[in-house]
Protein backbone atom coordinates (compact mmCIF):
# COMPACT_ATOMS: atom_id res chain seq x y z
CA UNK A 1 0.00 0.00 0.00
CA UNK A 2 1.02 3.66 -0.75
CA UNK A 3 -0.51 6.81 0.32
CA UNK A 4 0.36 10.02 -1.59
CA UNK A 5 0.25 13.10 -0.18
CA UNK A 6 0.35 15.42 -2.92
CA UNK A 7 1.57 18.96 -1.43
CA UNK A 8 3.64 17.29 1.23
CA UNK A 9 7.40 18.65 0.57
CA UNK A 10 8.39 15.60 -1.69
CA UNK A 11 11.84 15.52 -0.69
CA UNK A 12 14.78 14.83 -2.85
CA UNK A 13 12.09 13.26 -5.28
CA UNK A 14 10.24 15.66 -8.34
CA UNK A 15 6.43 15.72 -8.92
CA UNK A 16 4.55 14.48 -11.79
CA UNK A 17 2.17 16.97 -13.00
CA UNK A 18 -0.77 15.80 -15.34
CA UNK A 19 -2.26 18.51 -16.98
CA UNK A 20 -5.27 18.81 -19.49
CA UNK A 21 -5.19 21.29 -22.43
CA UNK A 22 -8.02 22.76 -24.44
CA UNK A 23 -9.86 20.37 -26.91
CA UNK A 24 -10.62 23.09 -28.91
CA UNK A 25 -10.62 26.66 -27.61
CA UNK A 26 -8.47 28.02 -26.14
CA UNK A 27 -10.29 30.01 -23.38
CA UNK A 28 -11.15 26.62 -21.89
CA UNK A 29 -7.59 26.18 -20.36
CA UNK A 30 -7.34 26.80 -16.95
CA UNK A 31 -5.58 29.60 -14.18
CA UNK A 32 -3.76 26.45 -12.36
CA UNK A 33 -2.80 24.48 -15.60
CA UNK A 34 -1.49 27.84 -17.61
CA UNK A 35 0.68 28.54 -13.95
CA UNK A 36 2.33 24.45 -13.49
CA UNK A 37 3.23 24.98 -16.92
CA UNK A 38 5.10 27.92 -16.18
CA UNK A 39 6.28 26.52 -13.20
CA UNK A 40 7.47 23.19 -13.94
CA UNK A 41 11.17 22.84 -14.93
CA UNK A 42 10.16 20.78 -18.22
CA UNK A 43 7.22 19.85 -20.28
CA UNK A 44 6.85 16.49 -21.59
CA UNK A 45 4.27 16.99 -24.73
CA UNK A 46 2.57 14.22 -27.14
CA UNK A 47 3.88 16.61 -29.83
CA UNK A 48 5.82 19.82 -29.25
CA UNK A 49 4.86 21.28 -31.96
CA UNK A 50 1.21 21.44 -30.87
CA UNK A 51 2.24 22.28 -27.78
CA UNK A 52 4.80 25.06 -28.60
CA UNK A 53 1.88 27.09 -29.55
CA UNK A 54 -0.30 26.54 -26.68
CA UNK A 55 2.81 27.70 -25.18
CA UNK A 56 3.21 30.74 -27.42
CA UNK A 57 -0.35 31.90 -26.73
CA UNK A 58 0.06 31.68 -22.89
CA UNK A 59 3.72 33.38 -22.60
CA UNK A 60 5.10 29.97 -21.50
CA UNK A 61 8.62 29.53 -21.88
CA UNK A 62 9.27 26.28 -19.94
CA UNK A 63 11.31 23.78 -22.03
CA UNK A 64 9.57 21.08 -24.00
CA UNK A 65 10.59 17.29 -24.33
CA UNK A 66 8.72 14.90 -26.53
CA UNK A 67 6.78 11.75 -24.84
CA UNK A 68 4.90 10.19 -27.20
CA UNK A 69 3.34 6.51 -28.08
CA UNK A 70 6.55 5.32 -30.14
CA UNK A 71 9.72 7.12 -27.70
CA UNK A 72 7.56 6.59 -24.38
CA UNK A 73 9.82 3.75 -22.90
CA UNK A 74 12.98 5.71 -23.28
CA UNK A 75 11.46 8.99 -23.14
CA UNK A 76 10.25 7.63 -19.95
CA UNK A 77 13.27 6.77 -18.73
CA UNK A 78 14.94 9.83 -19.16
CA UNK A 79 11.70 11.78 -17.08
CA UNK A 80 11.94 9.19 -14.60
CA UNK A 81 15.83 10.49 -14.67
CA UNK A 82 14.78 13.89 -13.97
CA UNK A 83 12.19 13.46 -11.58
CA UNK A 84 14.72 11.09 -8.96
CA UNK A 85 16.66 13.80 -9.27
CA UNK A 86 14.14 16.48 -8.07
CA UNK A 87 12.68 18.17 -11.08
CA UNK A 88 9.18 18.66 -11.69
CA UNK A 89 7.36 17.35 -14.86
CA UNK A 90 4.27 18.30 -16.53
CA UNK A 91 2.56 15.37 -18.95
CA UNK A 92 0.04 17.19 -21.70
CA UNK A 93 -1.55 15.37 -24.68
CA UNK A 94 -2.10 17.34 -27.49
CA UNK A 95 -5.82 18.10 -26.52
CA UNK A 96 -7.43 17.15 -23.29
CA UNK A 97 -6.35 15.15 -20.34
CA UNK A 98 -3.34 13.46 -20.35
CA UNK A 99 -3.54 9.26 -20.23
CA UNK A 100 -6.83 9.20 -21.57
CA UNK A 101 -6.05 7.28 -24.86
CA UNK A 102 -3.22 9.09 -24.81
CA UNK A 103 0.24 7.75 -23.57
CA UNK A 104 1.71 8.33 -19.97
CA UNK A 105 -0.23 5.42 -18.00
CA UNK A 106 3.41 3.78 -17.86
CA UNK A 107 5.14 6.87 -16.78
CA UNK A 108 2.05 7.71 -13.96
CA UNK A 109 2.82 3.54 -12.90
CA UNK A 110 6.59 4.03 -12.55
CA UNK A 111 6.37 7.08 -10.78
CA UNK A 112 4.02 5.78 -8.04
CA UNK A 113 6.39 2.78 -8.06
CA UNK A 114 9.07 4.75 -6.97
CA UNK A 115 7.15 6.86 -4.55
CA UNK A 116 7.15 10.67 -6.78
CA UNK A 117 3.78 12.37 -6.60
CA UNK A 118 1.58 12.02 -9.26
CA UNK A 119 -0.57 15.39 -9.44
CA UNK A 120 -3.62 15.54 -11.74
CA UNK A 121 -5.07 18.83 -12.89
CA UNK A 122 -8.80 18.93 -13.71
CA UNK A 123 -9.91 19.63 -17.03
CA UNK A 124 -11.22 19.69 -20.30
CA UNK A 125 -12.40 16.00 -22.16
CA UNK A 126 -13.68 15.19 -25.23
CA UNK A 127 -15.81 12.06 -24.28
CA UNK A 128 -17.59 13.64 -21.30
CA UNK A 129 -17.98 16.32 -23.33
CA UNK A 130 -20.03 15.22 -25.60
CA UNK A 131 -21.71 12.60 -23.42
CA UNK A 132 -23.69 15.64 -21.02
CA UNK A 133 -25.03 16.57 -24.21
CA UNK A 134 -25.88 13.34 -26.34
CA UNK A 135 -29.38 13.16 -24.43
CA UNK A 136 -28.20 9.67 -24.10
CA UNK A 137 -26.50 10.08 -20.46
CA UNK A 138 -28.52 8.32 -17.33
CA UNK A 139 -26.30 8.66 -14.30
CA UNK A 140 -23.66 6.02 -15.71
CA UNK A 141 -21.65 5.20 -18.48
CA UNK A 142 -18.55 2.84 -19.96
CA UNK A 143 -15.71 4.94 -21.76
CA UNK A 144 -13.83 2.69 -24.13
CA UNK A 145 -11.98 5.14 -26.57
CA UNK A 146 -10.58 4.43 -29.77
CA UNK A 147 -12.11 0.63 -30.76
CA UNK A 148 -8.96 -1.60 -32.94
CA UNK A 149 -8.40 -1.03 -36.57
CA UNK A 150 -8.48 -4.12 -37.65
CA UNK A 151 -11.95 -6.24 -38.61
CA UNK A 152 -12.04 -9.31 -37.06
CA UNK A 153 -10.47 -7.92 -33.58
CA UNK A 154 -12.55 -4.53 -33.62
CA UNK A 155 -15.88 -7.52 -34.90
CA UNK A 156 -14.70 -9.15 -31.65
CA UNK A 157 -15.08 -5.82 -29.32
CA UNK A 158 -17.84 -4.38 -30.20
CA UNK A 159 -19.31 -7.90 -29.65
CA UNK A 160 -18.00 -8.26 -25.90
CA UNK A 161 -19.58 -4.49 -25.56
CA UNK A 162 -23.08 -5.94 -27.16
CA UNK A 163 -24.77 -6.38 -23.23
CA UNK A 164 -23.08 -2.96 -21.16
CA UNK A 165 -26.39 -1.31 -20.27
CA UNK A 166 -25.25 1.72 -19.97
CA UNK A 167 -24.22 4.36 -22.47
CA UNK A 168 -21.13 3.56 -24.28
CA UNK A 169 -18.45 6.24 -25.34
CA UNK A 170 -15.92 5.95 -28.26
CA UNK A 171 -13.44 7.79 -30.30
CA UNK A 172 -13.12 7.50 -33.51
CA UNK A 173 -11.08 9.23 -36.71
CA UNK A 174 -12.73 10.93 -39.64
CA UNK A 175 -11.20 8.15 -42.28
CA UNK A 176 -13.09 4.88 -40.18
CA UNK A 177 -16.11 6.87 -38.65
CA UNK A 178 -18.02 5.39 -41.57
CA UNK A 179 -16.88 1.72 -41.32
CA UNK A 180 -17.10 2.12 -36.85
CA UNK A 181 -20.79 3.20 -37.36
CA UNK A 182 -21.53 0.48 -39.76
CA UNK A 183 -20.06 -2.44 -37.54
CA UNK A 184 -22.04 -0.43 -34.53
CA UNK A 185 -25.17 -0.83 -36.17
CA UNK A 186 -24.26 -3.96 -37.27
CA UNK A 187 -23.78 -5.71 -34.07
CA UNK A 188 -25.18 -3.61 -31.52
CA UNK A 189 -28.61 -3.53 -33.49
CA UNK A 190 -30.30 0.14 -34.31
CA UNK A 191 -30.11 2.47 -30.70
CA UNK A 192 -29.85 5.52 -30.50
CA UNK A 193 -26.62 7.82 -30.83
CA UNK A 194 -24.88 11.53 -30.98
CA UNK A 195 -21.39 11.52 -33.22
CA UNK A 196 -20.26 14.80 -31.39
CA UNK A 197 -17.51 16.88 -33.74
CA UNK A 198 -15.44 19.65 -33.54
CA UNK A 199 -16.10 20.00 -30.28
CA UNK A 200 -15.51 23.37 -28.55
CA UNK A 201 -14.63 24.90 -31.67
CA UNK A 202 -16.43 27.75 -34.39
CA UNK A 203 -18.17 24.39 -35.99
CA UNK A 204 -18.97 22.27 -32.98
CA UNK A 205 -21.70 19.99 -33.95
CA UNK A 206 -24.11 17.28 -32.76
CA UNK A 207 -25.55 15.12 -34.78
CA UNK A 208 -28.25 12.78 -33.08
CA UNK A 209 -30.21 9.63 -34.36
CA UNK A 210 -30.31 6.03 -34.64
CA UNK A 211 -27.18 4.03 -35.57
CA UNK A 212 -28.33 3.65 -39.11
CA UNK A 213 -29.24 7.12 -40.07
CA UNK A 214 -26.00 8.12 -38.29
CA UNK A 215 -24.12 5.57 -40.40
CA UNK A 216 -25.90 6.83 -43.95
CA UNK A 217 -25.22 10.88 -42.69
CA UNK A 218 -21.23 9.46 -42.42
CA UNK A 219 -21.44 7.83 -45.95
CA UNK A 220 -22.99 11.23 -47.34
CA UNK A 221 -21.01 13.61 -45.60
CA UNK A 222 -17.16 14.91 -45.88
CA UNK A 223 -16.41 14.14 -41.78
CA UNK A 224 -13.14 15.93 -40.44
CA UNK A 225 -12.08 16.37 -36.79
CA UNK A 226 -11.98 13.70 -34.21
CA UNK A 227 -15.21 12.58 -33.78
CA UNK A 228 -17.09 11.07 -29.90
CA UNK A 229 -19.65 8.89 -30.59
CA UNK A 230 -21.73 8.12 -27.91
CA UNK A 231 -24.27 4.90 -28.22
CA UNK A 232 -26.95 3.64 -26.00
CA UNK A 233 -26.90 0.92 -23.53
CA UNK A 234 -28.04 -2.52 -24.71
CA UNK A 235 -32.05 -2.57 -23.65
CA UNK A 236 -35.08 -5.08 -24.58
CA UNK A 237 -33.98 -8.45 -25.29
CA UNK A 238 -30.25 -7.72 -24.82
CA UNK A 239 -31.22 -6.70 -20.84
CA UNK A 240 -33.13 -10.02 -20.87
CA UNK A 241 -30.46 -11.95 -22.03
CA UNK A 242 -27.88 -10.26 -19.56
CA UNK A 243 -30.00 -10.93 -16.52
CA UNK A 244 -31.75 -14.32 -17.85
CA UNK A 245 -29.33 -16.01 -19.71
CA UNK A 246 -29.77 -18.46 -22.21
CA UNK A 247 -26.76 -20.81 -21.32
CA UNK A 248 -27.55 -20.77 -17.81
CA UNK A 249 -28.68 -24.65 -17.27
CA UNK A 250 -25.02 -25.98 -19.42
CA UNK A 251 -21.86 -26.47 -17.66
CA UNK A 252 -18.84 -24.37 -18.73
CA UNK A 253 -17.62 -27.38 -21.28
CA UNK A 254 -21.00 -27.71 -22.97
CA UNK A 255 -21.19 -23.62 -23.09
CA UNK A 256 -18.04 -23.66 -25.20
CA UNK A 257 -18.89 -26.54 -27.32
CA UNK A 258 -22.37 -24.66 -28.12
CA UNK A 259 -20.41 -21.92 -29.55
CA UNK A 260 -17.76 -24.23 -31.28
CA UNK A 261 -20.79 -25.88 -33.26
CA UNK A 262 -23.29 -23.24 -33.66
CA UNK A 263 -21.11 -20.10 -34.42
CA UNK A 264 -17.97 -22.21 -35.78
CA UNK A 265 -15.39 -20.57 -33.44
CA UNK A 266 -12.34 -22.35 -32.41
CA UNK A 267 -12.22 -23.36 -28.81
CA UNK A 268 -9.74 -20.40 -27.74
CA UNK A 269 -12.36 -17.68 -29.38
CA UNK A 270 -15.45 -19.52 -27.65
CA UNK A 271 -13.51 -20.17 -24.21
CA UNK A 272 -12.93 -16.65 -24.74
CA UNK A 273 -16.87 -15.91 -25.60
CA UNK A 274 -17.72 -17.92 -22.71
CA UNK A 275 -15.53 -15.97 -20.73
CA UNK A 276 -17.55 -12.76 -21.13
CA UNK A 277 -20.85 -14.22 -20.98
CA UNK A 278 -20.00 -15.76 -17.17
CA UNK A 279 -17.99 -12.75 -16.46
CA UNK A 280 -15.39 -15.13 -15.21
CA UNK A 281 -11.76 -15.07 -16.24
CA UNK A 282 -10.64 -17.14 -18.96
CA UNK A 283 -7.82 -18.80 -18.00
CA UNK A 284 -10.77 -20.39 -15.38
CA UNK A 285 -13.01 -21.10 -18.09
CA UNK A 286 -9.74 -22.75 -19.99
CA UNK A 287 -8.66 -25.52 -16.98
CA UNK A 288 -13.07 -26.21 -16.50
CA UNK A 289 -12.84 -27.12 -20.44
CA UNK A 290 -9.96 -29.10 -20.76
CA UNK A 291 -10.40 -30.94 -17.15
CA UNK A 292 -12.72 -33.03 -18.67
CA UNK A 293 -9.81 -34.37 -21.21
CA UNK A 294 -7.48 -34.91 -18.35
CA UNK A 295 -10.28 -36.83 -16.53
């Protein structure tokens, strides 16, 4: 166990500051984040040269160093460096909070490892942004972010997400909004959903509807700017099958052979299915399958 006392005098050890920045416009950045950044002896930035104008437009003149998906492990190490030695770092994506699929949840688990504060600022985010104004939101929500690239594994997520009953947030890029909506619709069935865009900015818009009509509007309409895409919770007979399910009276072993032989999965992709319909984990669901060849 740890405990953290954030504006305890830290020592010989530095403090890890994580700061958000504007998502959009620029008034949104704070008094406190606009003062750590000129306080800080170094800035480590997704990419300076976003940041070197944020900097520029607030008189900030602290040094940048980049920190980004592809340096972070020796980027890391080199922060890491700094902050043993007493110097205080601030972490900034390129818009919003910091570790929110963005990079630095390795540098905020080394740093608590070796006992260095790890401050967080409050501040401006895309996906609760545009989840208070869907008209979706109803007390609780799942965020999962940016969904794989690739078919068959981002197929296989959106899947596992089929029964969340809640509202259900996502990223996505202008280029694969079209396909993301698609596969949404797809597998989720037709709810309802807001793609939120340019949020913040001159041409902030919502645009609100079922998952189909959102998925034609994204085939029919030149998209730019990262776009939120918020989706409701499963309902109807997806709530029935989440709190009555079907599989119920099989054992584990006759669970996975169902989905072997109905839906033609191998036995690691329906251990895995099985996995998420028990809620168990699957390395238990694994040893109950193959006991029954060691008996």
């Amino acid at each position: 166990m740890r405990q953290q006392r954030s504006y305890d005098e830290a020592g010989s050890k530095g403090r890890l500051y994580l700061v958000p920045t504007p998502i959009g416009n620029l008034d949104d950045m704070t008094f406190r984040a606009v003062d750590t950044l000129k306080n800080v002896d170094v800035i480590a930035a997704e990419d300076t040269r976003v940041t070197i104008k944020l900097c520029r437009h607030f008189h900030i003149s602290t040094p940048l160093i980049s920190y980004y998906e592809h340096n972070k492990q020796k980027s890391g190490e080199r922060i890491l460096e700094r902050l043993l030695d007493g110097d205080t770092v601030a972490l900034v994506a390129d818009a919003g909070t910091p570790v929110i699929s963005d990079p630095g949840s390795e540098l905020v688990a080394t740093c608590i490892e070796n006992d260095i504060p790890v401050i967080p600022l409050p501040g401006a985010n895309a996906a609760v942004t545009a989840l208070i104004a869907s008209g979706i939101f109803n007390g609780h929500f799942y965020f999962y972010g940016f969904l794989p690239r690739h078919g068959k594994e981002k197929k296989e997520e959106i899947e596992r997400l089929k029964r969340i009953d809640v509202p259900i947030l996502f990223y996505e890029a202008p280029h694969r909004l079209s396909d993301t909506l698609r596969l949404l619709n797809e597998k989720l069935g037709d709810r309802k959903g807001t793609i939120a865009r340019e949020l913040t900015k001159r041409y902030e818009e919502f645009i609100r509807g079922t998952l189909s009509e959102l998925s034609d509007w994204s085939n029919t309409y030149d998209v730019r700017g990262e776009c939120c895409i918020v989706v409701e919770g499963a309902g109807g007979e997806e709530w029935k099958l989440k709190n009555d399910p079907w599989w119920e009276s099989l054992s584990i072993d006759e669970h996975v052979d169902f989905y072997r032989r109905e839906d033609d999965l191998s036995a690691k992709e329906a251990i895995k299915r099985v996995a998420i319909d028990r809620r168990l984990p699957k390395r238990e669901v694994y040893q109950a399958y193959h006991l029954r060849d060691d008996g």
